[in-house]
Protein backbone atom coordinates (compact mmCIF):
# COMPACT_ATOMS: atom_id res chain seq x y z
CA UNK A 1 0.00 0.00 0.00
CA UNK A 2 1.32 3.48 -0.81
CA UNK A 3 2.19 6.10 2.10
CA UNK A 4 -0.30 8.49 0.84
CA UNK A 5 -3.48 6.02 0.50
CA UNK A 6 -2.14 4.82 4.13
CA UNK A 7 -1.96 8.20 5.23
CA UNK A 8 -5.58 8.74 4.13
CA UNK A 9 -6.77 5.80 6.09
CA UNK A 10 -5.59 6.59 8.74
CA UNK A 11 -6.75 9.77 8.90
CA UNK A 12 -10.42 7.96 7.98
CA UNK A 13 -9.82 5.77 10.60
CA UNK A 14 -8.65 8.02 13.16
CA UNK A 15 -11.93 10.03 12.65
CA UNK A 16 -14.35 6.41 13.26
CA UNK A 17 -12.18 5.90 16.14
CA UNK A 18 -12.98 9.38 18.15
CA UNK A 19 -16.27 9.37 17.18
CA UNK A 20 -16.04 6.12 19.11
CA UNK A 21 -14.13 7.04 21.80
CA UNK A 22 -16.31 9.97 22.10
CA UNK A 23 -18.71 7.66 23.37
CA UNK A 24 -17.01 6.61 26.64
CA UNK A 25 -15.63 9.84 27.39
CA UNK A 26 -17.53 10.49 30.44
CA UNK A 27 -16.04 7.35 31.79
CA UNK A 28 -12.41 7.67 31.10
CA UNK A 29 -12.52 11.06 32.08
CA UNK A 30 -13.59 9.90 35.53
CA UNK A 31 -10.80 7.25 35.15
CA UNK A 32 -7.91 9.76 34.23
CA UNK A 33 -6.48 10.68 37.79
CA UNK A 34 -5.29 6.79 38.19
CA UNK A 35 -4.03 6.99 34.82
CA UNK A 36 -2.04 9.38 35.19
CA UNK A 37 -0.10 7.61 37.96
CA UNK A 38 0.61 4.46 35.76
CA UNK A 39 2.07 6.85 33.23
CA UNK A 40 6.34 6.96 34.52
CA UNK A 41 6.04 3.01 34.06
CA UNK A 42 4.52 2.97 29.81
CA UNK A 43 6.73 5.24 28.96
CA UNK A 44 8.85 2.62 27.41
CA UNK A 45 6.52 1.19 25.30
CA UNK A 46 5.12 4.24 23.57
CA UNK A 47 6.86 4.00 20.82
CA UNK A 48 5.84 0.50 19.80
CA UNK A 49 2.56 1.35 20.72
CA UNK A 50 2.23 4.38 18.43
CA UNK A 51 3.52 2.23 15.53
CA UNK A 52 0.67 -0.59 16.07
CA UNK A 53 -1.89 2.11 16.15
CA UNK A 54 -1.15 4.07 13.16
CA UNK A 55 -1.28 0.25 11.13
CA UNK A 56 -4.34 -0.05 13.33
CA UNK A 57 -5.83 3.33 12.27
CA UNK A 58 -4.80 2.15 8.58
CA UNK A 59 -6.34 -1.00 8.39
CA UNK A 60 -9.91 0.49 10.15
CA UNK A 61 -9.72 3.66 7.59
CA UNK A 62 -9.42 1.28 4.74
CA UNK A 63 -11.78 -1.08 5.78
CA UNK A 64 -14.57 1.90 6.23
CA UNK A 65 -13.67 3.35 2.87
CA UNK A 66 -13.94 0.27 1.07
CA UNK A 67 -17.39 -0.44 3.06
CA UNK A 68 -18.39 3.24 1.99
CA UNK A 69 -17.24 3.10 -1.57
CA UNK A 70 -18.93 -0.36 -2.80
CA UNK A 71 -22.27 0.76 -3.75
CA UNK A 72 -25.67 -0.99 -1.98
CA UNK A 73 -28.17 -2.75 -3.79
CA UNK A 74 -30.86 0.45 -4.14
CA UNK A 75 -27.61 2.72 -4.80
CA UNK A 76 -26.85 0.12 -7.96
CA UNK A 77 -30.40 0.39 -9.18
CA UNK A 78 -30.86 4.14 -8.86
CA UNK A 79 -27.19 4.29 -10.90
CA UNK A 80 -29.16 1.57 -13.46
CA UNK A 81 -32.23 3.71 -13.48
CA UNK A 82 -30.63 7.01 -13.52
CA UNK A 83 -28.34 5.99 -16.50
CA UNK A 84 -31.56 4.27 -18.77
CA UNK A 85 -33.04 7.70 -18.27
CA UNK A 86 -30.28 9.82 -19.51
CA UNK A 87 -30.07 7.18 -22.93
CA UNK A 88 -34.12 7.35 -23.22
CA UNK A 89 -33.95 10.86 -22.95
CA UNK A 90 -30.48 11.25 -25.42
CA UNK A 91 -32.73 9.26 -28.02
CA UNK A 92 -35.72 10.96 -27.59
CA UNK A 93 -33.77 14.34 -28.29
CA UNK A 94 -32.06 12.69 -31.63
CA UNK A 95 -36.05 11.22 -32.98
CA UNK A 96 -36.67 14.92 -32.48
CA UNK A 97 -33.65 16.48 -34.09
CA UNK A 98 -33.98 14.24 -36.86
């Protein structure tokens, strides 16, 4: 996968995973003084951590764009629909002109 469609998901990806998180913020919030005590001991795994979630972030963007870019079945028939009108209408306009 190129760095710039990666990029992309995860910036897709990031965005479904606050919306997400956005959900139990009330919670962790609550949780965050406790937290903040455990932090002098993860320090050293940060780094590894980061790395996992930016392939994480990739893999959940791309998964969500590919689920938003296949087309449902009443999206395929309005596309079907939409294009039989524009050729009824294209030879309707040519029995006229001619």
């Amino acid at each position: 996968m190129s760095t710039a469609k990666k990029a992309l998901y995860v910036a897709v990806g990031a965005g479904d995973l606050a919306l997400e998180r956005a959900k139990s913020l009330p919670k962790r919030v609550t949780a965050l003084p406790s937290d903040i005590r455990e932090l002098p001991g993860k320090t050293s795994k940060v780094r590894k951590r980061a790395t996992k979630t930016f392939t994480d972030l990739a893999k959940r963007g791309e998964k969500l764009v590919k689920k938003i870019e296949r087309p449902r079945r009443p999206t395929k028939r309005a596309i079907q629909q939409t294009k039989a009108a524009n050729t009824a209408a294209a030879e309707t306009v040519v029995e006229q002109a001619g």
